[in-house]
PDB file of N, CA and C in Angstrom:
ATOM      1  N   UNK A   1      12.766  19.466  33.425  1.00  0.00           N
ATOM      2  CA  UNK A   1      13.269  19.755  32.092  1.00  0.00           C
ATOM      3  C   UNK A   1      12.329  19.132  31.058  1.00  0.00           C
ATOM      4  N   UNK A   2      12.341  19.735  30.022  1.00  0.00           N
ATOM      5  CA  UNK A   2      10.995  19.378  29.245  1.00  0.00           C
ATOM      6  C   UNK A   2      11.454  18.133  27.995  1.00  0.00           C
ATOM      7  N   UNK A   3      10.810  16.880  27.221  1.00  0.00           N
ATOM      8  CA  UNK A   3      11.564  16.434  27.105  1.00  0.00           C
ATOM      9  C   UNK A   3      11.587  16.998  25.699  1.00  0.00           C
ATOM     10  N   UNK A   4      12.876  16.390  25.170  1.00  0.00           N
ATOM     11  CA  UNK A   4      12.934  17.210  23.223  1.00  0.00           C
ATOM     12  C   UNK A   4      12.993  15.995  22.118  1.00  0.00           C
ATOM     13  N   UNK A   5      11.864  15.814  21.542  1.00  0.00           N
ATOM     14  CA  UNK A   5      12.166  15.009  20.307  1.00  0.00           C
ATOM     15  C   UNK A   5      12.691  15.124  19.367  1.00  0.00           C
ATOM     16  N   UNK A   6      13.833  13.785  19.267  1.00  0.00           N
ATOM     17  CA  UNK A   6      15.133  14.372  18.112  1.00  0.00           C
ATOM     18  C   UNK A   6      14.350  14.465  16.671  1.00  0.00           C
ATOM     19  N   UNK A   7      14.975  15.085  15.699  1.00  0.00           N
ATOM     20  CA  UNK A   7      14.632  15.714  14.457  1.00  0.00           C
ATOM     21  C   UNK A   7      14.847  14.624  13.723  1.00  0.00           C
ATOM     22  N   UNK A   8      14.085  13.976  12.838  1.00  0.00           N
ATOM     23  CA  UNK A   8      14.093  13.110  12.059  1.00  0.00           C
ATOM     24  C   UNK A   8      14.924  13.309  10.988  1.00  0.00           C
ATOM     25  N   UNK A   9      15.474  12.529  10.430  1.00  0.00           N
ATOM     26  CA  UNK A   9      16.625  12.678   9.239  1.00  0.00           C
ATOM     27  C   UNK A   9      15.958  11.878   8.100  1.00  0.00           C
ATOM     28  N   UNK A  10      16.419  12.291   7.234  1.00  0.00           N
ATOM     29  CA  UNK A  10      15.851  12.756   5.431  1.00  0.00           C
ATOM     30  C   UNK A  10      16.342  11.060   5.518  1.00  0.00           C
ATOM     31  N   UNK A  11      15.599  10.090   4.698  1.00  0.00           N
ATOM     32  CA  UNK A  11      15.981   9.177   4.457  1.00  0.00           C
ATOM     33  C   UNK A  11      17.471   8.778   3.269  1.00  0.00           C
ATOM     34  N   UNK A  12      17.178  10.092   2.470  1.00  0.00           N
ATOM     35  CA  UNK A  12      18.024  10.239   1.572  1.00  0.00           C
ATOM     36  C   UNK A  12      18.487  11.227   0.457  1.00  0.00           C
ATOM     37  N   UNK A  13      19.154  11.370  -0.130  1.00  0.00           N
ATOM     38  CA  UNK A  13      19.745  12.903  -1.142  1.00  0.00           C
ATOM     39  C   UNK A  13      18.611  13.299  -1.172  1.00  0.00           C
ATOM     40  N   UNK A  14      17.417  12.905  -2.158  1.00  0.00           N
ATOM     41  CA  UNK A  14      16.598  13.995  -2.587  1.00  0.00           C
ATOM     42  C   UNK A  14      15.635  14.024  -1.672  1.00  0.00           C
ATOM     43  N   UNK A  15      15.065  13.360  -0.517  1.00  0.00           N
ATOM     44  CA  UNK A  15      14.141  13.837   0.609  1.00  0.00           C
ATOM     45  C   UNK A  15      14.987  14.887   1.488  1.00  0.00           C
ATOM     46  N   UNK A  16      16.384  14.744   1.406  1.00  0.00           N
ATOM     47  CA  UNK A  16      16.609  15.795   2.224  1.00  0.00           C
ATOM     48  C   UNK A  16      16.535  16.945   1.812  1.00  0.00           C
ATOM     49  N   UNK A  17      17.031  17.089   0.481  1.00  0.00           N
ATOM     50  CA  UNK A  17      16.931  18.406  -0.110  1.00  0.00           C
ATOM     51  C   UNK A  17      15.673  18.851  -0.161  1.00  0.00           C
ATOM     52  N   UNK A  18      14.621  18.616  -0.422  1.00  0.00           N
ATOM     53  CA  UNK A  18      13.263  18.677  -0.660  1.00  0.00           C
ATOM     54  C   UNK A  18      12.698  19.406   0.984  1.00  0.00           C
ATOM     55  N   UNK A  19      13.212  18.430   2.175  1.00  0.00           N
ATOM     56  CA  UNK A  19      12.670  19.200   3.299  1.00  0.00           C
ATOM     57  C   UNK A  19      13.817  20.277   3.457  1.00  0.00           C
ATOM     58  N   UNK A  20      14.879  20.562   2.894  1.00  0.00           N
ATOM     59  CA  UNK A  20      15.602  21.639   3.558  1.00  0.00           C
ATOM     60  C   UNK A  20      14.850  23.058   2.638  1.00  0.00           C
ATOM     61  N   UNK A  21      14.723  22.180   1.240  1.00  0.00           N
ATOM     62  CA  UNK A  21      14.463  23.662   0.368  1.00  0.00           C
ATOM     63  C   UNK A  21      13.138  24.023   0.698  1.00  0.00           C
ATOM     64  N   UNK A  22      12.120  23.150   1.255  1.00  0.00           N
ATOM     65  CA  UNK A  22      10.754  23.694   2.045  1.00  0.00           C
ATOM     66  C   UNK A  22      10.486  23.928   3.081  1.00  0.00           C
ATOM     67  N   UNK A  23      11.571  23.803   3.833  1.00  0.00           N
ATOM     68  CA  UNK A  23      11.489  24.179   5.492  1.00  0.00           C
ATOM     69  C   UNK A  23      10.450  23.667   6.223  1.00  0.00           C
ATOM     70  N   UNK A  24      10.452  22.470   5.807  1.00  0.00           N
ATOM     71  CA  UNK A  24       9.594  21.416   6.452  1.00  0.00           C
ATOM     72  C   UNK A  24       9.931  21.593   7.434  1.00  0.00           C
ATOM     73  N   UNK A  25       8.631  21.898   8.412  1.00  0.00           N
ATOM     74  CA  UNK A  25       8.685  22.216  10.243  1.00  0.00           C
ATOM     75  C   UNK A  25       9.403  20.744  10.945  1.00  0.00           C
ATOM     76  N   UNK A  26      10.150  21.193  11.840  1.00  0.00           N
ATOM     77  CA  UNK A  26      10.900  20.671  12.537  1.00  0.00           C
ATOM     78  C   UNK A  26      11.710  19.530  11.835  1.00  0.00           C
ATOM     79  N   UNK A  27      12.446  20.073  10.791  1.00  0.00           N
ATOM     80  CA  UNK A  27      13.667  18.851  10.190  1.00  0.00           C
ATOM     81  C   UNK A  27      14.648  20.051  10.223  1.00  0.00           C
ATOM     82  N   UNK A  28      16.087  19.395   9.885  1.00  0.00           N
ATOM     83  CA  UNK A  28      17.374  20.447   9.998  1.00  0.00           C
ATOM     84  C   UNK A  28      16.473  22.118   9.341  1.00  0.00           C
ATOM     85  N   UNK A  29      16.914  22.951   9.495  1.00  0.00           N
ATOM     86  CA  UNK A  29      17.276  24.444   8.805  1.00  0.00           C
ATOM     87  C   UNK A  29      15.778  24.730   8.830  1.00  0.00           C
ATOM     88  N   UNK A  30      14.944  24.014   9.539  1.00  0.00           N
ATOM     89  CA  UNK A  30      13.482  24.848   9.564  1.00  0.00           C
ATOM     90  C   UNK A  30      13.300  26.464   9.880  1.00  0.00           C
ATOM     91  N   UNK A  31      14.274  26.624  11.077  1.00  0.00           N
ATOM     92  CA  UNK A  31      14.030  27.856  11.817  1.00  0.00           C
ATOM     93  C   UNK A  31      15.262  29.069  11.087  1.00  0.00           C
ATOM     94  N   UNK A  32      16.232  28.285  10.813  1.00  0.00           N
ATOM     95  CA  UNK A  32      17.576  29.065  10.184  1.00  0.00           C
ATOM     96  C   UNK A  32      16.751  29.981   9.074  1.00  0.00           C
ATOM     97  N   UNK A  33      16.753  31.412   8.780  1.00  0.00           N
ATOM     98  CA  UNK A  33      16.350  32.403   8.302  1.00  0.00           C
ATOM     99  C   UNK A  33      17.593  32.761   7.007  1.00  0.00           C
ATOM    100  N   UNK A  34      19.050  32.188   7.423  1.00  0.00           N
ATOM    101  CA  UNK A  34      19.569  32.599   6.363  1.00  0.00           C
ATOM    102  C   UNK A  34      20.055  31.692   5.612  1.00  0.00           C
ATOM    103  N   UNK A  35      19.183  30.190   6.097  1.00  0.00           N
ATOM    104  CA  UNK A  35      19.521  29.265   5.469  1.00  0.00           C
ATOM    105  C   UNK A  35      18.876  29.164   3.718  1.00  0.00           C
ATOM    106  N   UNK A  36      18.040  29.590   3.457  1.00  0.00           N
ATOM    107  CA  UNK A  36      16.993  29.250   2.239  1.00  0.00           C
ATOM    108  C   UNK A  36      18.126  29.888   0.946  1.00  0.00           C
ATOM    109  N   UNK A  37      18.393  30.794   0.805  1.00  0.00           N
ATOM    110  CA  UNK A  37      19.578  31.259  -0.310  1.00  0.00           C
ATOM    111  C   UNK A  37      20.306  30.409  -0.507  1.00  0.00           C
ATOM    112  N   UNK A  38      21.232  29.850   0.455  1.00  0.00           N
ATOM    113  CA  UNK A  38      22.004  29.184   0.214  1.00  0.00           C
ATOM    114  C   UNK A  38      22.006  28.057  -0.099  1.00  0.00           C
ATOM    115  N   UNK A  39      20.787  27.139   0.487  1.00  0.00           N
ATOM    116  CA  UNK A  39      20.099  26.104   0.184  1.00  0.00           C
ATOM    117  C   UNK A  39      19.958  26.347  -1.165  1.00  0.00           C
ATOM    118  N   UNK A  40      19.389  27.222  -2.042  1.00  0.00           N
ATOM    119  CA  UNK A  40      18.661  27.107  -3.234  1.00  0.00           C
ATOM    120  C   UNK A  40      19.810  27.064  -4.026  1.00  0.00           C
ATOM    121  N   UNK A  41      21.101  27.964  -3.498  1.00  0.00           N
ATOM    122  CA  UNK A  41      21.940  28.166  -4.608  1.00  0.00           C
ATOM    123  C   UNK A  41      22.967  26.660  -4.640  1.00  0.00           C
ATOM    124  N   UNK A  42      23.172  26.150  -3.862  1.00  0.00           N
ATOM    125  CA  UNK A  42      23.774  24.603  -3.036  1.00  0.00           C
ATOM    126  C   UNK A  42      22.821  23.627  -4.311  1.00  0.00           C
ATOM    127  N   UNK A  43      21.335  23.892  -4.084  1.00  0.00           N
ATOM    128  CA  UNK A  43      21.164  22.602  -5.168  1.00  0.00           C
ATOM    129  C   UNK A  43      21.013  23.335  -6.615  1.00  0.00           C
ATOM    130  N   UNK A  44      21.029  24.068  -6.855  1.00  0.00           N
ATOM    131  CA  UNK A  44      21.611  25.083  -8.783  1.00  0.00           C
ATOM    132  C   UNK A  44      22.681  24.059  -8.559  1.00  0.00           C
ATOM    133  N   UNK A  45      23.643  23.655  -7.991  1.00  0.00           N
ATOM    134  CA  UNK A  45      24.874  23.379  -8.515  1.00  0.00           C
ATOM    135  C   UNK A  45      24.235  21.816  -8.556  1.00  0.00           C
ATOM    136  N   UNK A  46      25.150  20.969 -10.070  1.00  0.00           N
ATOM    137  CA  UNK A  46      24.867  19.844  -9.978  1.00  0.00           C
ATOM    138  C   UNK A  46      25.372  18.814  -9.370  1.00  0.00           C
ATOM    139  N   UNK A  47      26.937  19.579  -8.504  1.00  0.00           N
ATOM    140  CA  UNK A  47      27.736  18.347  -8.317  1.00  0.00           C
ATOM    141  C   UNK A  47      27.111  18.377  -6.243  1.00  0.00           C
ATOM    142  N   UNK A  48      26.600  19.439  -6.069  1.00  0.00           N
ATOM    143  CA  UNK A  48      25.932  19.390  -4.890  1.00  0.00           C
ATOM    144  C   UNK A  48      25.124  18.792  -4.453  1.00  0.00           C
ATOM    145  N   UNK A  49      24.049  18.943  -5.621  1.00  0.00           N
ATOM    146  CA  UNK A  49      22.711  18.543  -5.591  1.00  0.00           C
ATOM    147  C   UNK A  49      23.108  16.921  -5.277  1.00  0.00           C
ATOM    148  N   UNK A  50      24.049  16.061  -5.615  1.00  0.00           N
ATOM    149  CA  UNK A  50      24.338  14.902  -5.514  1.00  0.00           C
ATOM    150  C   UNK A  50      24.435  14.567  -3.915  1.00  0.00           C
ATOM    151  N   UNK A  51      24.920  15.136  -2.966  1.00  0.00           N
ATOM    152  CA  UNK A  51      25.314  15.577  -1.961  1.00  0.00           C
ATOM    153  C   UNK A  51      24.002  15.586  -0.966  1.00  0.00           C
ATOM    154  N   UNK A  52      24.664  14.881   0.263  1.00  0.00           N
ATOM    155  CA  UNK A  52      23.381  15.165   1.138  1.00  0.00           C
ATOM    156  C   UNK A  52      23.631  16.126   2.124  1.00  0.00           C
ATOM    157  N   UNK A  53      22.255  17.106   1.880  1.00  0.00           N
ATOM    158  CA  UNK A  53      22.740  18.460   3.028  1.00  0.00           C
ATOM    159  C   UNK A  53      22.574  18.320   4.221  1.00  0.00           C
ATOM    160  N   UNK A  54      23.320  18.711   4.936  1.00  0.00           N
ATOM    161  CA  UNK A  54      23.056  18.552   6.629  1.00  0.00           C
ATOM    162  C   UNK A  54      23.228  19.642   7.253  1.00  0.00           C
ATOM    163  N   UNK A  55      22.112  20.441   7.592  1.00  0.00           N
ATOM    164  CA  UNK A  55      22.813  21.806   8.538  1.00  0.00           C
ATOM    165  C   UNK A  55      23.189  21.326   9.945  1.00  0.00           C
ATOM    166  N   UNK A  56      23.659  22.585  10.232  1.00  0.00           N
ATOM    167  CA  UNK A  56      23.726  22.203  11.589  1.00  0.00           C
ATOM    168  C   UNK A  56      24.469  22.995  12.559  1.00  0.00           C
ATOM    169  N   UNK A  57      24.377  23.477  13.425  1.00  0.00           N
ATOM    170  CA  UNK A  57      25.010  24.932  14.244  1.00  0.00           C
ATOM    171  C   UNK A  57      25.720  26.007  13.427  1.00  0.00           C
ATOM    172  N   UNK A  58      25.151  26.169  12.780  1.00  0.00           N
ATOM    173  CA  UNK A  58      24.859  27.471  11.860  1.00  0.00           C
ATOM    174  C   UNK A  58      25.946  26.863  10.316  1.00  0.00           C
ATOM    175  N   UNK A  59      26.103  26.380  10.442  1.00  0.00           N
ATOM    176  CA  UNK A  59      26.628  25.914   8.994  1.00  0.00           C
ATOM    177  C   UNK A  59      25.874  25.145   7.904  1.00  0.00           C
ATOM    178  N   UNK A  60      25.852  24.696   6.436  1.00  0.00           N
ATOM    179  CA  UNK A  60      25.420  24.002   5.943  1.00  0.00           C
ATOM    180  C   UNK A  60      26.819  23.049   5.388  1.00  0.00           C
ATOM    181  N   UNK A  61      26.653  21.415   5.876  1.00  0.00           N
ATOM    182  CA  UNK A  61      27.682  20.564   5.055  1.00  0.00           C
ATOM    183  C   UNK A  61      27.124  19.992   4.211  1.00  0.00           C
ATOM    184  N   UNK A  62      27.908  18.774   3.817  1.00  0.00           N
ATOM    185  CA  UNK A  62      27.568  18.182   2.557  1.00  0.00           C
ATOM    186  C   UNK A  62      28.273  16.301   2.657  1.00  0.00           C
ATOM    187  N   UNK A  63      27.536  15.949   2.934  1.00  0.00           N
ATOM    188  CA  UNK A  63      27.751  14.520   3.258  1.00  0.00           C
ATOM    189  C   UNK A  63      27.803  13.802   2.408  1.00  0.00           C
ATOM    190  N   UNK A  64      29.078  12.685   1.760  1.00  0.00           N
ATOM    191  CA  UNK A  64      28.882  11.652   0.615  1.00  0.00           C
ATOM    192  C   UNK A  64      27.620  10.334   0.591  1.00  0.00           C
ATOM    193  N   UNK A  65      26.762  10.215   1.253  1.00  0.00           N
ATOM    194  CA  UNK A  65      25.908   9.390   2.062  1.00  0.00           C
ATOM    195  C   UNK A  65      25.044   9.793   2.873  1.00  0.00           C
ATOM    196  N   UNK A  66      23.747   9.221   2.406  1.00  0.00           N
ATOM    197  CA  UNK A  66      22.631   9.651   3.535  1.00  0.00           C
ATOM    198  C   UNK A  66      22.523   8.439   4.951  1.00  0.00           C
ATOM    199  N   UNK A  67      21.873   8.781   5.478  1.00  0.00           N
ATOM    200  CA  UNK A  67      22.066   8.057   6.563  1.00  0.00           C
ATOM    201  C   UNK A  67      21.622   6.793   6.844  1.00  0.00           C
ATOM    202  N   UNK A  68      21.971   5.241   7.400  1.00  0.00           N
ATOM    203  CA  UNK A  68      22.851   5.758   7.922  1.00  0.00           C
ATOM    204  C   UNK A  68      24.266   5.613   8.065  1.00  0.00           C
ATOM    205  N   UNK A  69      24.984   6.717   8.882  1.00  0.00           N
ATOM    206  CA  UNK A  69      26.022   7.223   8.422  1.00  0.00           C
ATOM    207  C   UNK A  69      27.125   5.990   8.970  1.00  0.00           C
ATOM    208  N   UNK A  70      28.898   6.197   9.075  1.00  0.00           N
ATOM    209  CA  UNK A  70      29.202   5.519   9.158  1.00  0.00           C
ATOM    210  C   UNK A  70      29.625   5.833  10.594  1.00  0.00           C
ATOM    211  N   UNK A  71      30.201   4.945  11.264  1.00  0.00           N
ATOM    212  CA  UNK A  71      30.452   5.618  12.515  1.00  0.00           C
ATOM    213  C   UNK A  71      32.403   4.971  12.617  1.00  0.00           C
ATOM    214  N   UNK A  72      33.711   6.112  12.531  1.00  0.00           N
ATOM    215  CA  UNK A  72      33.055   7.136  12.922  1.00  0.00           C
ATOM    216  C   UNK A  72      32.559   8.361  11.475  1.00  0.00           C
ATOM    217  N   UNK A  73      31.825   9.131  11.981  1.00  0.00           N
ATOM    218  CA  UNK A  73      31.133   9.744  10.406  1.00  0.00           C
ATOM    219  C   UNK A  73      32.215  10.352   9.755  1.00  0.00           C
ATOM    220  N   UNK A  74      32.173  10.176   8.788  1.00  0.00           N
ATOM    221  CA  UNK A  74      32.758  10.786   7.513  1.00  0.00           C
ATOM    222  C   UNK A  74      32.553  12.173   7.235  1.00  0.00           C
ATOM    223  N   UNK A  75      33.364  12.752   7.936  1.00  0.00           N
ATOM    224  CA  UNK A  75      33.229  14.648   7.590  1.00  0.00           C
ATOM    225  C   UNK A  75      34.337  15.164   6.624  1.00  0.00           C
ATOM    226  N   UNK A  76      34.460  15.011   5.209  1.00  0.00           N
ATOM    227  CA  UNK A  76      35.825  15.550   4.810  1.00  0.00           C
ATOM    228  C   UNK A  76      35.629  16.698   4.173  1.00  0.00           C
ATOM    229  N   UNK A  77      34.307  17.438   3.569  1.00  0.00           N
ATOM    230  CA  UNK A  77      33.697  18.291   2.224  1.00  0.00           C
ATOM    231  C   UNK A  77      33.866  19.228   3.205  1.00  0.00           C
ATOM    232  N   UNK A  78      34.239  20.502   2.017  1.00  0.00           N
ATOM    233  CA  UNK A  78      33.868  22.012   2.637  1.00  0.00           C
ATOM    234  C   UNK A  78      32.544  22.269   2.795  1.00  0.00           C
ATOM    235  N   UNK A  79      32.608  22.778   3.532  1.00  0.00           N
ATOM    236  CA  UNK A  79      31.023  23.756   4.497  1.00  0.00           C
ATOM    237  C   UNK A  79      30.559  25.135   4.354  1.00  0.00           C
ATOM    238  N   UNK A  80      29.638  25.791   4.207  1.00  0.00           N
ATOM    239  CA  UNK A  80      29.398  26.760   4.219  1.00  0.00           C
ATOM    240  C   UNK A  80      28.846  27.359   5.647  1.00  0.00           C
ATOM    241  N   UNK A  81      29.208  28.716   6.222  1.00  0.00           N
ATOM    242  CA  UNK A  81      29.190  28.983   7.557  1.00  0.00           C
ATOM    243  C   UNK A  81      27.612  30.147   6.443  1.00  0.00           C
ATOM    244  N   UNK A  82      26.602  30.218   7.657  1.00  0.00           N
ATOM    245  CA  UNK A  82      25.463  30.386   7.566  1.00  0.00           C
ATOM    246  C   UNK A  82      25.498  31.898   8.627  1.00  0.00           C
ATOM    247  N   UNK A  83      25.402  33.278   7.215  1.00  0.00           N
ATOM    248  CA  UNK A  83      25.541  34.545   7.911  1.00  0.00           C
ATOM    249  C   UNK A  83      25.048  35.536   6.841  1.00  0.00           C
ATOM    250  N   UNK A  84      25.048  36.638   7.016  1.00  0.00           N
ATOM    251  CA  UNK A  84      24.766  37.345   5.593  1.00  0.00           C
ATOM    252  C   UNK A  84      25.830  37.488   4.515  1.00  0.00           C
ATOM    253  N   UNK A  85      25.660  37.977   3.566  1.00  0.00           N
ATOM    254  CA  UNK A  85      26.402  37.422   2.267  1.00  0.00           C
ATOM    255  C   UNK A  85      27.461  38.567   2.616  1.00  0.00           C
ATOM    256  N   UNK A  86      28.521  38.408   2.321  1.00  0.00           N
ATOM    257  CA  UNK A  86      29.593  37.184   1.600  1.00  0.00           C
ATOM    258  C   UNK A  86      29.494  35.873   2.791  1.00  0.00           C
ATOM    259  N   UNK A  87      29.261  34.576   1.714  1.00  0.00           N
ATOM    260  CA  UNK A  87      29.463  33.832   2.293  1.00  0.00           C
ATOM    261  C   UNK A  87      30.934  33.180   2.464  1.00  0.00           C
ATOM    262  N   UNK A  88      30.984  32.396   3.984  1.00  0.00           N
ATOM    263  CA  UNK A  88      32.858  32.367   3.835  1.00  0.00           C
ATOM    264  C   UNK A  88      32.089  30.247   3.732  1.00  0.00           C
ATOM    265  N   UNK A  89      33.556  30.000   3.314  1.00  0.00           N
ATOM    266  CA  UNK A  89      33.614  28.193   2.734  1.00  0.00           C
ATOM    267  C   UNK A  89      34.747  28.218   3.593  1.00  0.00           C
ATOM    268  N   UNK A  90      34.623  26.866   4.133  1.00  0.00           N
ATOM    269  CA  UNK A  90      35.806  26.213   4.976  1.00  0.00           C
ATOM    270  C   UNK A  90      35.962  24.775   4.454  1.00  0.00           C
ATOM    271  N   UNK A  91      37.185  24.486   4.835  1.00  0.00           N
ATOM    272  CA  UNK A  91      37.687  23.161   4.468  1.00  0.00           C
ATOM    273  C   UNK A  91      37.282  22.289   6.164  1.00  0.00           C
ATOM    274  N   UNK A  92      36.725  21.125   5.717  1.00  0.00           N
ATOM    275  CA  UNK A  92      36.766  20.321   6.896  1.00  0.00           C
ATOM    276  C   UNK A  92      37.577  19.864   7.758  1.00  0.00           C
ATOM    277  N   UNK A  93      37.653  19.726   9.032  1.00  0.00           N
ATOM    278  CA  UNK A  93      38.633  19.218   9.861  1.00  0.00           C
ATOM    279  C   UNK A  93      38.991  20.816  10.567  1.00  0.00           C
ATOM    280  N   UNK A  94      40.143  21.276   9.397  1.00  0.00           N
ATOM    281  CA  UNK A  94      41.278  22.386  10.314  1.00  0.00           C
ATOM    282  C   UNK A  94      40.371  23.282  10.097  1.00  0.00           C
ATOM    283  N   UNK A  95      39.428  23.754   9.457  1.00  0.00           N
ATOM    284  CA  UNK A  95      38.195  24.459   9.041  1.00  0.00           C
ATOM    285  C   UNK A  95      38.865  26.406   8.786  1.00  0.00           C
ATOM    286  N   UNK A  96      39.859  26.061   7.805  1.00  0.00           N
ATOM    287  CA  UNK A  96      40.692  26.717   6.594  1.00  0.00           C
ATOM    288  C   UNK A  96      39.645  27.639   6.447  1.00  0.00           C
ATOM    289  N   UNK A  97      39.117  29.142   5.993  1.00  0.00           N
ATOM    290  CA  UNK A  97      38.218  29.833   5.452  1.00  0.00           C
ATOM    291  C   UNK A  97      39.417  29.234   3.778  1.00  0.00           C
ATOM    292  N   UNK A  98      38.287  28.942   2.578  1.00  0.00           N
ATOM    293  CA  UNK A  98      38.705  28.945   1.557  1.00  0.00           C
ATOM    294  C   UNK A  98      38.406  29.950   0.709  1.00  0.00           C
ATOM    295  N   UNK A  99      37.438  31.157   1.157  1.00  0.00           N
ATOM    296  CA  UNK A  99      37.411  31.750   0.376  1.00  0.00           C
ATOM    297  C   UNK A  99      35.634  32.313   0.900  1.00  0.00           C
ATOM    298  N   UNK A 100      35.278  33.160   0.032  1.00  0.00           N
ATOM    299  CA  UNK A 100      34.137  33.849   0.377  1.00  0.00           C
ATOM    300  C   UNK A 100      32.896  33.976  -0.911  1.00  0.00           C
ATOM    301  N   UNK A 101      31.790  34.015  -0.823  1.00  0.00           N
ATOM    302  CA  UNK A 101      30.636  33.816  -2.049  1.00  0.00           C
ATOM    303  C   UNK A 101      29.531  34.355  -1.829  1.00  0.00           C
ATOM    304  N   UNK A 102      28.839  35.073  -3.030  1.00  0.00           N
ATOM    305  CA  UNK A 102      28.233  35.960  -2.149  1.00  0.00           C
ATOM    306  C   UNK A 102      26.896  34.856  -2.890  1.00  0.00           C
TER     307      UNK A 102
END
């Protein structure tokens, strides 16, 4: 089995945003194709942009804190599920669709 080096994490809010919105090779959402829209439209907003992004099996969240995190981690913010537009928003935990955005 070949071995896999884990993906380095953004030290903080604005390094992460910076490698998600440039698809800096091999950090979260490099390869994700329908990630970049949503990314761009995620930091337009200002109360996001505050927010540290974390993709991750096809979703984009939004973390109060960059890493590192607390253990156990703090997941409470809605998410965006990563597909073509309309996008659907879920509430964390019971993961509620709240609604849809295109």
């Amino acid at each position: 089995m070949q071995d896999r080096m884990p993906m380095p994490e953004a030290p903080d809010v604005e390094t992460a945003w910076t490698w998600l919105l440039e698809r800096r090779p091999l950090t979260r959402g490099c390869f994700d194709d329908t990630l970049p829209p949503i990314a761009a439209a995620a930091y337009a907003n200002p109360v996001l942009r505050h927010l540290f992004p974390f993709h991750t099996h096809g979703t984009l969240k939004f973390l109060r804190d960059a890493p590192p995190w607390h253990e156990p981690a703090i997941n409470d913010l809605p998410y965006v599920v990563l597909s073509d537009p309309p996008y659907s928003v879920h509430t964390a935990g019971d993961a509620r669709c709240l609604g849809r955005a295109e």
